[in-house]
Protein backbone atom coordinates (compact mmCIF):
# COMPACT_ATOMS: atom_id res chain seq x y z
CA UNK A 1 121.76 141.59 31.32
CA UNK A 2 124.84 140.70 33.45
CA UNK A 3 127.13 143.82 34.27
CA UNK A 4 127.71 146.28 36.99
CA UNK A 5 125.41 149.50 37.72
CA UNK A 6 126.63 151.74 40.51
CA UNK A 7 123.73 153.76 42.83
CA UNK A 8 125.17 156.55 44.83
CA UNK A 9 122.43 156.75 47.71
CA UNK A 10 122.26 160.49 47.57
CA UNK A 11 121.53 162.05 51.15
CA UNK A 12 120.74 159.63 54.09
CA UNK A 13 118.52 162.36 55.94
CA UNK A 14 116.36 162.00 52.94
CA UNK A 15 114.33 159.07 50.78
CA UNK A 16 117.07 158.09 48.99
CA UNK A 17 118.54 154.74 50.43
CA UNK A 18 114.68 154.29 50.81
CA UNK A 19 113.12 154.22 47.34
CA UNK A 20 116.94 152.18 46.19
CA UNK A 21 116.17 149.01 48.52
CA UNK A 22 113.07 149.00 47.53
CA UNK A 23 113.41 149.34 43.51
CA UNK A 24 116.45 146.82 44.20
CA UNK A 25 113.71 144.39 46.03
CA UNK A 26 111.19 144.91 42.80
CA UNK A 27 113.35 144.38 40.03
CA UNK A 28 115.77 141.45 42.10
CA UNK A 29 114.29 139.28 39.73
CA UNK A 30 114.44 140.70 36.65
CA UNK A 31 118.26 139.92 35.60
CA UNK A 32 121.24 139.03 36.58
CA UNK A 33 122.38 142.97 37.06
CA UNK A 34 124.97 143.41 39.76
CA UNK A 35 124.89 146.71 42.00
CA UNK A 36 126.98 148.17 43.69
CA UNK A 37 125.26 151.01 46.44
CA UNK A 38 127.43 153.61 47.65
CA UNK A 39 126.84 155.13 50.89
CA UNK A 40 126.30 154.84 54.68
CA UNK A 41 126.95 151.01 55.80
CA UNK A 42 125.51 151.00 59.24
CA UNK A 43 121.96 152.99 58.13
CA UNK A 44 121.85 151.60 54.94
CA UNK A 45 121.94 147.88 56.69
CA UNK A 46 119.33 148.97 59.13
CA UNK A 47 116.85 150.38 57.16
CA UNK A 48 116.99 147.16 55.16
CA UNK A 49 116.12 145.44 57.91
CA UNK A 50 113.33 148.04 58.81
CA UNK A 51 111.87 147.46 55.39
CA UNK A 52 111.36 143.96 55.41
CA UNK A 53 113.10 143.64 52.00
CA UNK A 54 116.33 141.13 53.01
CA UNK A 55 118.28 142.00 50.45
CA UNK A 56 121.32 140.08 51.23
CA UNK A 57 124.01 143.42 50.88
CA UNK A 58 127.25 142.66 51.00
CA UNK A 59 130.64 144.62 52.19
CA UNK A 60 132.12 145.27 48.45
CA UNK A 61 135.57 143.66 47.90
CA UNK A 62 137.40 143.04 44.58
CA UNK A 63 138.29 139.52 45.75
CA UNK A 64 134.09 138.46 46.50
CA UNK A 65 132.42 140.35 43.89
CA UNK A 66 131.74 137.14 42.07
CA UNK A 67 129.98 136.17 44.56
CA UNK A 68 127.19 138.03 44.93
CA UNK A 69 124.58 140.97 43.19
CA UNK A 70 124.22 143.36 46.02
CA UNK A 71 127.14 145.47 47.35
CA UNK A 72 127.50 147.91 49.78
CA UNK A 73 130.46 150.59 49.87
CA UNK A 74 131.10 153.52 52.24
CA UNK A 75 134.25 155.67 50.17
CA UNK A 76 134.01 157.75 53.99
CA UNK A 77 135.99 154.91 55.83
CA UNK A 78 134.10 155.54 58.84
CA UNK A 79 130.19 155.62 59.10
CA UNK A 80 127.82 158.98 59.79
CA UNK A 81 126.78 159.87 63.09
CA UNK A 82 123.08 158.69 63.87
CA UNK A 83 120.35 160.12 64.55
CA UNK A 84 121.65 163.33 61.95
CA UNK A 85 118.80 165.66 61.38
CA UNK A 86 117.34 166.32 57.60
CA UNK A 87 119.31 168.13 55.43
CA UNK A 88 122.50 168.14 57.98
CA UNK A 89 126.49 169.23 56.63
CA UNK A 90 127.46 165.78 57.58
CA UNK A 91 124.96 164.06 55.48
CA UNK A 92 125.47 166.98 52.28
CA UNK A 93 129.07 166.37 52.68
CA UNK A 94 128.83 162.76 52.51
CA UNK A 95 126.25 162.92 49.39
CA UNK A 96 128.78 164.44 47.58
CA UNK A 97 131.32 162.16 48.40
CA UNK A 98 129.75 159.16 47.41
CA UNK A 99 128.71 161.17 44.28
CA UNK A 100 131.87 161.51 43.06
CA UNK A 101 133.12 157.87 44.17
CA UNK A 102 130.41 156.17 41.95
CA UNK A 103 131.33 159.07 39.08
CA UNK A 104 135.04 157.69 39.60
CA UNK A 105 134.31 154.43 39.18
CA UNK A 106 132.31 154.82 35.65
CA UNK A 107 135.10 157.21 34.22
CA UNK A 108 137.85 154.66 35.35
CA UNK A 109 134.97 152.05 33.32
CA UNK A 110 134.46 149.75 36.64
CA UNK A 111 130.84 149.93 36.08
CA UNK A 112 128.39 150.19 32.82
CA UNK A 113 127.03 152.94 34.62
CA UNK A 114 126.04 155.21 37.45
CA UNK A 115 122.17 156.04 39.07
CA UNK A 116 122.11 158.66 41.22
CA UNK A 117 119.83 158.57 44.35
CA UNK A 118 118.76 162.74 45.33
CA UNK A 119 120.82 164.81 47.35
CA UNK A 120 119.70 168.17 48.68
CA UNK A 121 120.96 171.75 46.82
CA UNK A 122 120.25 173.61 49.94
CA UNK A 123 121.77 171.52 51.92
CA UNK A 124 125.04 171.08 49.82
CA UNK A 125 125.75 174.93 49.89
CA UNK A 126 125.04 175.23 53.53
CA UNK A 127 127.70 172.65 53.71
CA UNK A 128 130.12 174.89 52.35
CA UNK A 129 130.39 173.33 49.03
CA UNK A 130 130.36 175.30 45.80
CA UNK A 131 127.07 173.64 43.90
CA UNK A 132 124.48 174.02 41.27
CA UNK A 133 123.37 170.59 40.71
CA UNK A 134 124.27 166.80 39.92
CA UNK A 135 124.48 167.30 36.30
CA UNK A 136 127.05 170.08 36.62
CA UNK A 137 129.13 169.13 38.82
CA UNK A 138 129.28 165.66 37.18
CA UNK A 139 130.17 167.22 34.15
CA UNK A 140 132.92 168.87 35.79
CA UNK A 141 134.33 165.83 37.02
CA UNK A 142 133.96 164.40 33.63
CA UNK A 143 136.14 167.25 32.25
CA UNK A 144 133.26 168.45 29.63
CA UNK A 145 130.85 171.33 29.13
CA UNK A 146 129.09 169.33 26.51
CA UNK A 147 126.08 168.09 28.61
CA UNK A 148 122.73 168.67 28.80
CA UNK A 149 119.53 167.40 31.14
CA UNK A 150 117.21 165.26 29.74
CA UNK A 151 113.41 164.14 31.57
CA UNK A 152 111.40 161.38 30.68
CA UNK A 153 108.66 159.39 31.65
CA UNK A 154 105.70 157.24 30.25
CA UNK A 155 101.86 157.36 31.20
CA UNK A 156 99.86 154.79 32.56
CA UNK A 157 98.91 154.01 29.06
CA UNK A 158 102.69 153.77 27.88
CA UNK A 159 102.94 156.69 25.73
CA UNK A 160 106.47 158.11 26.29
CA UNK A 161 107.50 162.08 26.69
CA UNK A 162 110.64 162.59 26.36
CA UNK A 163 112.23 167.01 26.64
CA UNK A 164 116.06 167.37 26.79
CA UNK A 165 117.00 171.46 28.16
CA UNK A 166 118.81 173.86 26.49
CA UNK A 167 119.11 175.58 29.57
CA UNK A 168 119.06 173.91 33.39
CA UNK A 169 118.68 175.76 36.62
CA UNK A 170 118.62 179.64 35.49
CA UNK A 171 116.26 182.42 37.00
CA UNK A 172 113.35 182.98 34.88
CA UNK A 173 114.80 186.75 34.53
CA UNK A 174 117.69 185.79 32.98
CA UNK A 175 117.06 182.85 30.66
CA UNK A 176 117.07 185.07 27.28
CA UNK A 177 120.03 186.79 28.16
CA UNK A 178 121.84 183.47 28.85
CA UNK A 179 120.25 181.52 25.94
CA UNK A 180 122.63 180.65 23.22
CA UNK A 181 122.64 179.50 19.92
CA UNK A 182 125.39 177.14 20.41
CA UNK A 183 123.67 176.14 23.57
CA UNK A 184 120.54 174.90 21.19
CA UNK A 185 122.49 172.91 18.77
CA UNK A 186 124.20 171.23 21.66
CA UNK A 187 120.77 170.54 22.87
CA UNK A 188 119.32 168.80 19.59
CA UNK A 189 122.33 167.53 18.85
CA UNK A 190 122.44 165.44 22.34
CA UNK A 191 118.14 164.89 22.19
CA UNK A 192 119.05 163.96 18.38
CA UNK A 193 121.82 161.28 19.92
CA UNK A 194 119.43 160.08 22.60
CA UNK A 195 117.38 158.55 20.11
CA UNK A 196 119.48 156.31 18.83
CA UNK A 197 121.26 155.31 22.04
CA UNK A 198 117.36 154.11 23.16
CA UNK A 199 117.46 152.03 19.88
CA UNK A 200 114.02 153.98 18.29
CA UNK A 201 113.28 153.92 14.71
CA UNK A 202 114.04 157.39 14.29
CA UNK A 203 115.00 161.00 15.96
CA UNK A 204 112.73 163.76 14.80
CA UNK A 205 113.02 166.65 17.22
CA UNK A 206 111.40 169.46 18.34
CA UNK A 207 112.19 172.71 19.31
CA UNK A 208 110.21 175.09 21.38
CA UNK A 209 110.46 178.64 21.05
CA UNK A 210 111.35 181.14 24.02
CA UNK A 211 108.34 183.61 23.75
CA UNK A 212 104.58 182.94 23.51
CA UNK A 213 103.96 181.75 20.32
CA UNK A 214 107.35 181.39 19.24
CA UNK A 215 107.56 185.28 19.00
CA UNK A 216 104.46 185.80 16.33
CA UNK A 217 107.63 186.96 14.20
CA UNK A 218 109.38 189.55 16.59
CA UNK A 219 106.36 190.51 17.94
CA UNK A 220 106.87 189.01 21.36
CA UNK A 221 110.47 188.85 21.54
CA UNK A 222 113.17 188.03 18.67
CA UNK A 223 115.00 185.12 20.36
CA UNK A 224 113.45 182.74 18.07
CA UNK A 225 114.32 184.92 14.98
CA UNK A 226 118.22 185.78 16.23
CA UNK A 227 119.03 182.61 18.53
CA UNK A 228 116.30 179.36 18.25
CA UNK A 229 115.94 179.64 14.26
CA UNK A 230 119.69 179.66 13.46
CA UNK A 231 120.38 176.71 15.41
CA UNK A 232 117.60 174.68 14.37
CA UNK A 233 118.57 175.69 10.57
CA UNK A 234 122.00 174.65 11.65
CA UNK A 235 121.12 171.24 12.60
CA UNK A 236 119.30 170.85 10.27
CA UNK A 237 122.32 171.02 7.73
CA UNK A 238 124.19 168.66 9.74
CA UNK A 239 121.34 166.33 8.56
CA UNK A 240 119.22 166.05 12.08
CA UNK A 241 115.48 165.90 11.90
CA UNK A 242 114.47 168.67 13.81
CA UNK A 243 111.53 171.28 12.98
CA UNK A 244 111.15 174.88 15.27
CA UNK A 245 111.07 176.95 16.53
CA UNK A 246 107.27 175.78 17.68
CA UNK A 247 104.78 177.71 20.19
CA UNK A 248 105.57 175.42 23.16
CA UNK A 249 101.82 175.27 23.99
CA UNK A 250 101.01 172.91 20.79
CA UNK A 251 104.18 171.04 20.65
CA UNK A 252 104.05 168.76 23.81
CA UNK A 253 100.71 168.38 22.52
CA UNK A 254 101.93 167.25 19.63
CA UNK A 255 104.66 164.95 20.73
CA UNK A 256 102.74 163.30 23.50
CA UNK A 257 100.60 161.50 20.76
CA UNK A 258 104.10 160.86 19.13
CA UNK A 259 104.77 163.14 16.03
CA UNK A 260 107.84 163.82 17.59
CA UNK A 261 110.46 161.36 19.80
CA UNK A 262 111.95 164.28 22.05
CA UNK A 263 111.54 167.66 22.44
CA UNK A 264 113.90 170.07 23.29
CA UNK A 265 112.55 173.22 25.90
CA UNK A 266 114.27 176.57 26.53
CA UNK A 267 114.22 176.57 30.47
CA UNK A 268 113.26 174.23 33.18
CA UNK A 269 109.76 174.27 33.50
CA UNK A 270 108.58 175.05 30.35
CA UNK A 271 109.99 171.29 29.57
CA UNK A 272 109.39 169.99 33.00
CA UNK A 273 105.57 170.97 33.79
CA UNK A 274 104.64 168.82 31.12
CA UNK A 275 106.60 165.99 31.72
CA UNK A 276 105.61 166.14 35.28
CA UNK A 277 102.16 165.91 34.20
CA UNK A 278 102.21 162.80 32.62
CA UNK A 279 104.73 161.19 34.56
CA UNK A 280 104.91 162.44 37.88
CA UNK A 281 105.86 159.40 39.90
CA UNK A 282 108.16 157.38 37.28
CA UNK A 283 109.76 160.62 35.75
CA UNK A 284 113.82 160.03 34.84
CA UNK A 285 116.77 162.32 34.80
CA UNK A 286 119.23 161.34 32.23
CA UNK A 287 122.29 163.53 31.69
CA UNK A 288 123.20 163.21 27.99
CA UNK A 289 127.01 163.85 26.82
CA UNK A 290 128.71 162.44 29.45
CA UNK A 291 131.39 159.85 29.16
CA UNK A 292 129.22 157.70 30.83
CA UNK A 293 125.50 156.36 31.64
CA UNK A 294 123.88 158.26 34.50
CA UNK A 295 120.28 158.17 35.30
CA UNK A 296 118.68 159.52 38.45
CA UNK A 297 114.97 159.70 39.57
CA UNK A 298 113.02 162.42 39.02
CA UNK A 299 112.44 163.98 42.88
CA UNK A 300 113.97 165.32 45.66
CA UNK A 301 114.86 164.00 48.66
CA UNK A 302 111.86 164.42 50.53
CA UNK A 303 112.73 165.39 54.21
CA UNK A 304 109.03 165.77 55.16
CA UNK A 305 108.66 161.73 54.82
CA UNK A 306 112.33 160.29 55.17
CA UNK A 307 112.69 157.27 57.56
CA UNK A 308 108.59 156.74 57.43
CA UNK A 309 108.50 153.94 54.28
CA UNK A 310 106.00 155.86 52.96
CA UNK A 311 108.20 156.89 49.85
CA UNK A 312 107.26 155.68 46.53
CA UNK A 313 110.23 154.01 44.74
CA UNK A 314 108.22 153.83 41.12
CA UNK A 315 110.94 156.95 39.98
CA UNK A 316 114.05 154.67 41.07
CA UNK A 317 112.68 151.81 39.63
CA UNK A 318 112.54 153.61 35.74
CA UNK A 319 115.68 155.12 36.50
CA UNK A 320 117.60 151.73 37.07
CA UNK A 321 115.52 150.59 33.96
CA UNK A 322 116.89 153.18 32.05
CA UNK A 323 120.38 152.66 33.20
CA UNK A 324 120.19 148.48 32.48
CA UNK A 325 119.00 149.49 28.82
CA UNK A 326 121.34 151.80 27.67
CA UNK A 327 124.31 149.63 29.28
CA UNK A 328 123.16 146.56 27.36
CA UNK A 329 122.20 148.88 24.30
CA UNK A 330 126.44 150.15 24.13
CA UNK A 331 127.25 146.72 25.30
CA UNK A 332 125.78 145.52 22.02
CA UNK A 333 127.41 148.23 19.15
């Protein structure tokens, strides 16, 4: 593949410009993919160096980018202070920033699509930002509600798990009251699409219920009688392939030995446990519905071992897998 793939390096008090050189360094070889990394020159530069890695990064310019496969760009002007301490406002601030200058750059179709290194929640609000997480607030800059989060990873024996959420980052407490039929169909509908923009044979999907097993039929709740069940039935008029609600506990069973190609979970971790599970260190965030690729790995940003190179860049590396093969998958429709 030969096209561009933007990497916003996420918070420089934390792994990400770490586990980016180093997936950059790993898969250097494996096309002719051109990157451009957004973020903190002077750091960025150093840690390179630090690493070992000599990836030859290079200032971006419109009039050089022929040139070359590894670009550096700082949308700040000016570089961050050193020696900033984890999780600092300078560093959340300047996340963001180069957040939305890689998000710019896909919507304005300058690159086939955007990976985002992690950034820290926390951090961001303490910053004074307004901020829930990457996926909303790049569907706000995208201009659409239609999104949702999808995880997935594949074991060491390459069986694949994929779970897309009908619901993201929402207190336990208040997950029925905020779960919504339309916010289901959106959810197969998008796991549904996902399947065919990874090029598999088919899409059959599967839908968890809210309530231990899926409500024994109002016994343990009715959301999968009033809210689950209508928009699976809805779906499936529209044609999708999509069975549920399902007890939650004997679907991932189920679709880890591949009856079913995605899954689609009520809240967080009732999808992400499982993934986790079986794919704990290569584990990628996709957002589906946007107007553009974006992949991110599957961690935080890991303060505890930032500026060590102890941090394992196996996450990074899928997600800038992921990103290559949808790009050349719409480069070829």
């Amino acid at each position: 593949m030969t096209g561009w793939i933007a990497i916003s390096l996420g918070d420089a008090t934390g792994v990400g410009p770490e586990v980016t050189l180093k997936a950059l360094a790993a898969e250097a070889a494996a096309d002719a993919t051109r990157y451009l990394l957004i973020g903190d020159s002077p750091s960025t530069l150093q840690l390179n160096q630090k690493l070992g890695l000599d990836l030859h990064l290079e200032p971006f310019s419109a009039t050089t980018v022929a040139e070359g496969r590894f670009f550096l760009h700082n949308p700040l002007g000016e570089p961050l202070p050193p020696g900033l301490t984890p999780g600092s406002p300078a560093a959340a601030r300047a996340a963001l920033a180069f957040l939305t200058d890689g998000a710019g750059r896909c919507l304005r179709q300058e690159m086939d699509a955007l990976v985002t290194a992690p950034l820290n929640k926390e951090a961001v609000m303490r910053s004074g930002q307004a901020f829930i997480g990457q996926t909303e607030f790049l569907s706000k800059l995208a201009g659409t509600g239609r999104t949702a989060m999808m995880l997935l990873g594949q074991d060491d024996r390459g069986r694949d798990l994929r779970v897309t959420l009908a619901t993201t980052h929402v207190a336990i407490k208040l997950v029925a009251a905020q779960l919504r039929q339309e916010s289901v169909e959106l959810a197969i509908e998008l796991a549904a699409q996902s399947c065919h923009d990874l090029n598999l044979p088919r899409a059959r999907v599967g839908v968890c219920g809210l309530n231990p097993h899926a409500g024994e039929g109002g016994e343990f709740g009715d959301e999968e009688i009033t809210t689950i069940g209508p928009a699976v039935a809805a779906a499936r008029k529209r044609g999708l392939d999509v069975v549920g609600p399902l007890s939650a506990d004997t679907l991932f069973y189920y679709a880890y030995r591949g009856d079913y190609d995605v899954v689609v979970a009520m809240y967080h971790d009732q999808g992400l446990v499982p993934l986790k599970m079986v794919a704990f260190e290569s584990g990628v965030n996709w957002t589906l519905g946007l107007p553009f690729i974006r992949t991110s790995p599957d961690h935080g940003t890991a303060y505890d071992i930032a500026g060590q190179g102890r941090a394992n860049p196996s996450s990074m590396r899928a997600a800038l897998r992921l990103a290559k093969r949808l790009a050349l998958n719409r480069s070829r429709r």
